[in-house]
Protein backbone atom coordinates (compact mmCIF):
# COMPACT_ATOMS: atom_id res chain seq x y z
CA UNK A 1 140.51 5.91 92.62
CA UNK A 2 139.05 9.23 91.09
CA UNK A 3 141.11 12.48 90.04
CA UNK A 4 140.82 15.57 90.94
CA UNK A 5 142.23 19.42 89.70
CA UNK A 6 143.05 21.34 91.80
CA UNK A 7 142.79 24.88 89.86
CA UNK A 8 146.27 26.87 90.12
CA UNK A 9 144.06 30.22 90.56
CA UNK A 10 146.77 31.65 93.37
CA UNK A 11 149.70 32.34 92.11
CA UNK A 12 151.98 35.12 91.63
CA UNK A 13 151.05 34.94 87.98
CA UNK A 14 148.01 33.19 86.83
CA UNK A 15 145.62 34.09 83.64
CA UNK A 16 142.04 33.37 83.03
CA UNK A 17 142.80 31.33 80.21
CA UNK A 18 145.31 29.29 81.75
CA UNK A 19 142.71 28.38 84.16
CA UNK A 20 140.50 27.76 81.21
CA UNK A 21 142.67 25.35 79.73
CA UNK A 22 143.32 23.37 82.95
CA UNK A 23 139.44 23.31 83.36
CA UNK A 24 138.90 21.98 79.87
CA UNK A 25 141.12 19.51 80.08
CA UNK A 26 139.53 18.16 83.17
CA UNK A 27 136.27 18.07 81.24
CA UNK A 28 137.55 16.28 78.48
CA UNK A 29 139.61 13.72 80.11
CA UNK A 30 136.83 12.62 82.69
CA UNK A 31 138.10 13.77 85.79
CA UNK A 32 135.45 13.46 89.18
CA UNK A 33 135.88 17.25 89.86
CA UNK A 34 137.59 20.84 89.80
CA UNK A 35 138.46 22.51 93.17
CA UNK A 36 139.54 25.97 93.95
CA UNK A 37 141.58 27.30 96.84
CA UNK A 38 140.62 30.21 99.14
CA UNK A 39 143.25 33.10 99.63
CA UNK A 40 141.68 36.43 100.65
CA UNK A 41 144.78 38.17 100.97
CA UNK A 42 148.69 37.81 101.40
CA UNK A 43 150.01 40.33 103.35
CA UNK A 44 153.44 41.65 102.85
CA UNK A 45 154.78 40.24 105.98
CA UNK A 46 154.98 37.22 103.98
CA UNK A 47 157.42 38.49 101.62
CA UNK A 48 159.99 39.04 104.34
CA UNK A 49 158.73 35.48 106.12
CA UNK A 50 157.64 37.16 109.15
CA UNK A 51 153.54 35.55 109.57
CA UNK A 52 152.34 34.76 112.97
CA UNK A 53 152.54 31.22 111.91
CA UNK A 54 154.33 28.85 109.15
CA UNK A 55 152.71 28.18 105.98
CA UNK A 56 149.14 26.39 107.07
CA UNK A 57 150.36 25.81 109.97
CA UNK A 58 152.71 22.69 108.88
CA UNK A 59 156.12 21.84 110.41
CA UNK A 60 158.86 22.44 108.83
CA UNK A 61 157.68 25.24 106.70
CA UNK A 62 158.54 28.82 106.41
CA UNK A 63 156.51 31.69 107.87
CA UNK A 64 155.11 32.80 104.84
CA UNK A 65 152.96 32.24 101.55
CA UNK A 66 154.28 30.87 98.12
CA UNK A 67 152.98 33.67 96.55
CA UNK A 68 153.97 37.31 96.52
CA UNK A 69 151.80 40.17 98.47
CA UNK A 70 151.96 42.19 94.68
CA UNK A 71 150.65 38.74 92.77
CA UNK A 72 148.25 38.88 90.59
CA UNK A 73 145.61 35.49 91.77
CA UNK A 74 142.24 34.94 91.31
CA UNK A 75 139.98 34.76 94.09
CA UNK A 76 138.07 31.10 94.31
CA UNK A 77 134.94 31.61 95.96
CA UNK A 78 133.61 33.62 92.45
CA UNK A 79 135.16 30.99 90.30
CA UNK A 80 132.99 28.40 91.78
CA UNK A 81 129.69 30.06 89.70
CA UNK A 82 132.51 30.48 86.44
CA UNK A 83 133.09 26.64 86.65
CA UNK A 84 129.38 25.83 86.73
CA UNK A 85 129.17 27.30 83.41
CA UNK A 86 132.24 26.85 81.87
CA UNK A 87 131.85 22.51 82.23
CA UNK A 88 128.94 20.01 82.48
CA UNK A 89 129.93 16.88 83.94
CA UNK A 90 132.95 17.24 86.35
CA UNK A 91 131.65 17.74 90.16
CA UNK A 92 133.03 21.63 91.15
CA UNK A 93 134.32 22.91 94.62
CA UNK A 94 136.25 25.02 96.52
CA UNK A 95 139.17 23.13 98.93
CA UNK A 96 138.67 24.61 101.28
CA UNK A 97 135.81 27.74 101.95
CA UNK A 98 137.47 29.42 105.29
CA UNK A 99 133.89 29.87 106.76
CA UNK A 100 135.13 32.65 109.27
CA UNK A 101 135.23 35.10 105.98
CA UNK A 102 131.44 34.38 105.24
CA UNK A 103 127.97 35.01 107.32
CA UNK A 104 126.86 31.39 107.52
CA UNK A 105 123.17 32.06 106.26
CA UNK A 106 124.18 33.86 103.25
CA UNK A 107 126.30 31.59 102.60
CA UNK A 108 123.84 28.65 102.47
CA UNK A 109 122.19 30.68 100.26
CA UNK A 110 124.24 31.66 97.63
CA UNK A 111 125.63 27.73 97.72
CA UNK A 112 122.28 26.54 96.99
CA UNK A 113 122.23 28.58 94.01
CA UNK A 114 125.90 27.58 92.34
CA UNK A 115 123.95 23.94 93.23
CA UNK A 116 122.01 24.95 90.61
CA UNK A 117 124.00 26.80 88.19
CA UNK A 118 125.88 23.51 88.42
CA UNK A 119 123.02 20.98 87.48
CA UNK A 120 123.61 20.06 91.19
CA UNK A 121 127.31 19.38 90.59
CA UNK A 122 128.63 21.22 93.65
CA UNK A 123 131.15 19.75 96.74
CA UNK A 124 131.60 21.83 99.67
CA UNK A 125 134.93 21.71 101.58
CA UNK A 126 134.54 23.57 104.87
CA UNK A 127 137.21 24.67 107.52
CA UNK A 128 138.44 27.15 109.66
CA UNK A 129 141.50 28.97 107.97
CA UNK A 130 145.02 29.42 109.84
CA UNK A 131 146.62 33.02 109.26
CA UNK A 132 145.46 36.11 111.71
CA UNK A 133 146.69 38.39 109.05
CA UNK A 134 144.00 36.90 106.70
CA UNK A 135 141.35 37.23 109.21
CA UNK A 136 142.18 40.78 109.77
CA UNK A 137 141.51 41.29 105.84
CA UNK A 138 138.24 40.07 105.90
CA UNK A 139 137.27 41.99 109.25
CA UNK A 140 137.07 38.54 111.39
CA UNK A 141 140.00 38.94 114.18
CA UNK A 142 137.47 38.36 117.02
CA UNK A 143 136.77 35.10 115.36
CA UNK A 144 140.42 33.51 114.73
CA UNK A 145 140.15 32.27 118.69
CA UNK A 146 136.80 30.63 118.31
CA UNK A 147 136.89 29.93 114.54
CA UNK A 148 136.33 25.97 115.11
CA UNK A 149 133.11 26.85 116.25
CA UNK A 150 132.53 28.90 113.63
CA UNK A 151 132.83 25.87 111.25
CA UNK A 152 130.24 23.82 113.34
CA UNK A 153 127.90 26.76 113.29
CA UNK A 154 127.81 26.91 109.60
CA UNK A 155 127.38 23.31 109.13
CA UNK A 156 124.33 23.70 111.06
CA UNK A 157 122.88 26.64 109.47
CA UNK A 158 124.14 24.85 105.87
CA UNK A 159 121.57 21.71 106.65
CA UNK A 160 119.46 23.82 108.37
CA UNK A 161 118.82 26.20 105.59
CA UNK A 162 119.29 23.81 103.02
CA UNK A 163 115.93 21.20 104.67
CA UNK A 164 113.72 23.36 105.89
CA UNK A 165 111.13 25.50 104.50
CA UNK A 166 111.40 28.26 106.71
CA UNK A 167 114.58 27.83 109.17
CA UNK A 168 115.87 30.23 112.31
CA UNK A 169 119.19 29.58 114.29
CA UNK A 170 120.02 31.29 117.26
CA UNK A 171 123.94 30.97 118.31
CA UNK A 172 127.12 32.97 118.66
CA UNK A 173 127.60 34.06 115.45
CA UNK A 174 124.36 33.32 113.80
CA UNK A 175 121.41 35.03 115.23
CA UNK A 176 117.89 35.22 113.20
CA UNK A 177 114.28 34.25 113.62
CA UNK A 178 112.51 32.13 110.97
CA UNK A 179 113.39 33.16 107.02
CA UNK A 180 113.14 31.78 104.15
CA UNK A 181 116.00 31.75 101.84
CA UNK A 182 115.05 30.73 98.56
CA UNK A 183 115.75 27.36 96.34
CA UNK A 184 117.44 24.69 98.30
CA UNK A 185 120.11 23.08 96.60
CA UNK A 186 119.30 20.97 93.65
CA UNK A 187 120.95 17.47 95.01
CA UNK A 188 119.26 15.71 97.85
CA UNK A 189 119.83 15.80 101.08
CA UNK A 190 121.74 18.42 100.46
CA UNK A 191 125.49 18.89 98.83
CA UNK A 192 128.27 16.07 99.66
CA UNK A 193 130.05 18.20 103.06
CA UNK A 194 133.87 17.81 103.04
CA UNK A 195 135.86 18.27 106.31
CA UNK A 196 139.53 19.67 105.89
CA UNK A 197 142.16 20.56 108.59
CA UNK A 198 141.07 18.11 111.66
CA UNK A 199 143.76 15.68 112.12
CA UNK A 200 142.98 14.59 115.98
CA UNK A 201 140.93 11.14 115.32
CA UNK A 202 138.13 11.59 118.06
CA UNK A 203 137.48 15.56 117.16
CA UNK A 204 137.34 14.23 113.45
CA UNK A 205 135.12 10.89 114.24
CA UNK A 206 132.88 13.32 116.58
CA UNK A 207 131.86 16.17 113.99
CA UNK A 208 131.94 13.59 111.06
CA UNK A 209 129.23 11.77 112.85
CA UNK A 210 127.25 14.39 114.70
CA UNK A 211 126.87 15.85 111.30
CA UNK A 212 126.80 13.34 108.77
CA UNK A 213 129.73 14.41 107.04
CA UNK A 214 130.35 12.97 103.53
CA UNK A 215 134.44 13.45 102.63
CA UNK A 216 137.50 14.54 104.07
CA UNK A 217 140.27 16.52 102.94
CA UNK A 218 144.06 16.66 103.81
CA UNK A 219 147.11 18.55 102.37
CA UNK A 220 150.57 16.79 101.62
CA UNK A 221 149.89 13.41 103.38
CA UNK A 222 152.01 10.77 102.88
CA UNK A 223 150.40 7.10 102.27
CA UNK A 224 152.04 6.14 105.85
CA UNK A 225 150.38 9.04 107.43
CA UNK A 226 147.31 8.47 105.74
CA UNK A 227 147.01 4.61 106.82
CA UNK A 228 148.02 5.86 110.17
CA UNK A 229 145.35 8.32 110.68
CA UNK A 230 142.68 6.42 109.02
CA UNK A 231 143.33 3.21 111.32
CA UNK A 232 143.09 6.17 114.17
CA UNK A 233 140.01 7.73 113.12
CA UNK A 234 137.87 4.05 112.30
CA UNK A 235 139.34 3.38 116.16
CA UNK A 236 137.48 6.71 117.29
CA UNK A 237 134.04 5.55 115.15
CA UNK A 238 133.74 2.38 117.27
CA UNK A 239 135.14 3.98 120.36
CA UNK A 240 132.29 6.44 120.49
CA UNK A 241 129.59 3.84 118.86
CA UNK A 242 129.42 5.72 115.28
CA UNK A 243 128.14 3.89 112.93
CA UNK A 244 130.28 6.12 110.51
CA UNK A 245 134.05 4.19 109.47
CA UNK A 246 136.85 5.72 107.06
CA UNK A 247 135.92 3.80 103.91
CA UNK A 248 132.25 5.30 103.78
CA UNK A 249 133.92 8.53 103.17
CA UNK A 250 135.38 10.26 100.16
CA UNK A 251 139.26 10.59 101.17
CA UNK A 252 140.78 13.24 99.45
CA UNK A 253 144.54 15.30 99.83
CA UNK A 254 146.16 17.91 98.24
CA UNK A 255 149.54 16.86 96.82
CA UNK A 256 151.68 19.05 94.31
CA UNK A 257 152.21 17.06 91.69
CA UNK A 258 155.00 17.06 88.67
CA UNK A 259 155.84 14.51 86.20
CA UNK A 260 159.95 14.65 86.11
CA UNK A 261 161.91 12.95 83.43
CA UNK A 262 164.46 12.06 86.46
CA UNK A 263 164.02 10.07 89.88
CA UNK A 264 163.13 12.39 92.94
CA UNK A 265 163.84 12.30 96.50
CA UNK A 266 160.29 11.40 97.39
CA UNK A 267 161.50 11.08 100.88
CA UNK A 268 159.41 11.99 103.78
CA UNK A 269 161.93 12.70 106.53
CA UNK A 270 161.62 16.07 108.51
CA UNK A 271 158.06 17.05 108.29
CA UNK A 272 155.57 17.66 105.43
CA UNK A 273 157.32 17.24 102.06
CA UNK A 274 156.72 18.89 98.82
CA UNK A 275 157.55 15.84 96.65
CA UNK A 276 155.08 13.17 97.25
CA UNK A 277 153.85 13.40 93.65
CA UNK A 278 156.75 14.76 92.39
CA UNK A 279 159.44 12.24 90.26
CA UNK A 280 159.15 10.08 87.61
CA UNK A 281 156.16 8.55 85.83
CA UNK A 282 156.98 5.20 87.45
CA UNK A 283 157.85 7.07 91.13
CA UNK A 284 153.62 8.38 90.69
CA UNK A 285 152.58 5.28 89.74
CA UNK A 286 154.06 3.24 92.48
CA UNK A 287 153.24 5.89 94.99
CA UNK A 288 149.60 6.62 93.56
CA UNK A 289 149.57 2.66 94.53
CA UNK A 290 150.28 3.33 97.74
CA UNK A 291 148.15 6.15 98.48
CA UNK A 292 145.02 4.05 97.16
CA UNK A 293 146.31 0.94 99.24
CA UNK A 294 146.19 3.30 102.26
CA UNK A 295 142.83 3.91 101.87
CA UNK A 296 142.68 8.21 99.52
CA UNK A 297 140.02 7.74 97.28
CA UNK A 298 140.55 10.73 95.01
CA UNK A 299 143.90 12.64 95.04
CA UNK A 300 143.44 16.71 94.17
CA UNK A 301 146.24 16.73 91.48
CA UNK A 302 147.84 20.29 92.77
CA UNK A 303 150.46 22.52 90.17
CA UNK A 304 153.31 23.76 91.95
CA UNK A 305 152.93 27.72 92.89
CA UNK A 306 156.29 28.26 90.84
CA UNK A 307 158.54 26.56 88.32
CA UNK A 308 156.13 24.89 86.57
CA UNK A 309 154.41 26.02 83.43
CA UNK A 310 150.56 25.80 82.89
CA UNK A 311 151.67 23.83 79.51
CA UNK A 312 153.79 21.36 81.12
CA UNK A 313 150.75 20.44 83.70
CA UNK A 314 148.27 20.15 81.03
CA UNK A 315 150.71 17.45 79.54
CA UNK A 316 151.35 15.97 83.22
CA UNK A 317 146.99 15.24 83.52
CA UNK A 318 147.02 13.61 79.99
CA UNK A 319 149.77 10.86 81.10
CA UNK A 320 148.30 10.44 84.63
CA UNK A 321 145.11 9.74 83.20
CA UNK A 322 145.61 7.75 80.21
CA UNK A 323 148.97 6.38 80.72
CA UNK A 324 149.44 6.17 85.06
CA UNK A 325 145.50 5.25 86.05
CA UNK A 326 145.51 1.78 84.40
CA UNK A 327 148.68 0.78 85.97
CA UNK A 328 147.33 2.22 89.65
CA UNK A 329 143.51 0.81 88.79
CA UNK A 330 145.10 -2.55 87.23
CA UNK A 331 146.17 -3.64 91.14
């Protein structure tokens, strides 16, 4: 099982060198990679927990942000250029780019360059965002009904770009003739592709095998959710004749994640909970366990949005690495 940080850059109060110190850390301590998270706005209607829709859509969660409309976070898409320079061997990505914000062909473009800023070190988590508010912000209403096809549209002008000399796509909201658009990424084929936010098995199994989709990303799953969906989606590979199946993919969630001197209520009952890596340093062995029996691959080791001090996570990532990995690895 590999590691990975998942950079606290929104939060009500965040600093540069916080952010700095997390990255560092990564880089010393040999994790796979560094992920940022996308948040173009919060809009004040989440102070008074009055959104459209709960928090990423999730049962059992309130309709707002964990972060105030006044906070001062960090946007992730520009880190992503930051964290090529600022390390040299952990893989870097953002978890996940809301594609409905960006004009797919300028997009490919400017990922193809981070590739190389990176020493072709880039991941590239796609999906389709969740809050109508946000896509207001960034001047993309018309798109919030149709943002699924968005996402496959940008996947196809990603490759397209990405292995062709000269390349011209012609679809709803991508329209050019044949351009160039400079250096193609550095790794080949292209950049591993990471899929977040489709949990139906035979939508996932379809567009991880139409395009050749290399990882998948979830938020807050439990191991027995995991297992379940994974049986679900290898199910939907053979149903459809894929040659594709679950453990040729990277599996990957984001779970907050606190080391607590006393047990925790990891329970799961009532929806999506916020303590699956949250308890003891025995409670995150025995449940890392689990989630690598159930088939995650690489856990994106999340801070909590409040309550938790940069310092106190920095010591939390030395004691899952050197003293909780060999117990988990050692099964």
């Amino acid at each position: 099982m590999k590691l990975a940080l998942y950079l606290p850059n929104f939060r009500t109060e965040v600093t540069i060198k916080e952010l700095e110190d997390l990255t560092d850390l990564a880089e010393e301590l040999d994790f796979d990679s560094v992920w940022t998270l996308d948040r173009i706005v919060v809009p004040e209607a989440s102070d008074r927990e009055e959104l459209q829709y709960t928090f990423g859509m999730m049962d059992n969660l309130p309709h707002a942000l964990p972060v105030q409309a006044r906070g001062q976070w960090f946007q992730g898409y520009p880190l992503l250029p930051w964290l090529a320079a600022r390390t040299s061997k952990v893989r870097i990505g953002q978890s996940i780019i809301d594609t409905p914000f960006r004009a797919p062909g300028v997009l490919a473009a400017e990922l193809a360059t981070i590739d190389h800023l990176s020493g072709g070190r880039l991941n590239v988590g796609l999906g389709a965002g969740w809050m109508p508010e946000e896509f207001a912000a960034a001047s993309a209403s018309n798109i919030f009904p149709k943002r699924h096809k968005h996402v496959r549209e940008t996947i196809e002008v990603l490759q397209g770009v990405w292995g062709n000399d000269l390349f011209e796509y012609h679809g709803e909201f991508a329209d050019f003739d044949r351009c160039g658009f400079g250096a193609k990424p550095l790794q080949q084929p292209r950049p591993p592709i990471f899929m977040s936010g489709l949990k139906d098995p035979l939508r996932s199994a379809k567009r991880i095998t139409k395009y050749d989709l290399d990882g998948w990303i979830g938020i807050q799953d439990s191991p027995e959710g995991l297992a379940k969906w994974l049986t679900a989606i290898d199910e939907q590979f053979e149903e459809i004749g894929s040659p594709k199946r679950s453990k040729d993919l990277e599996i990957c969630s984001m779970i907050w994640t606190v080391i607590t001197e006393e047990e925790t209520d990891q329970s799961t009952a009532g929806g999506v909970a916020s303590n699956l890596l949250v308890g003891t340093e025995k409670q995150l062995t025995d449940r890392l366990k689990a989630y690598k029996e159930a088939g995650m691959t690489m856990p994106l080791i999340w801070p909590p949005f409040t309550d938790v001090p940069v310092s106190k996570t920095l010591d939390d990532l030395k004691r899952i690495k050197n003293d909780i990995m060999p117990k988990v690895e050692a099964v």
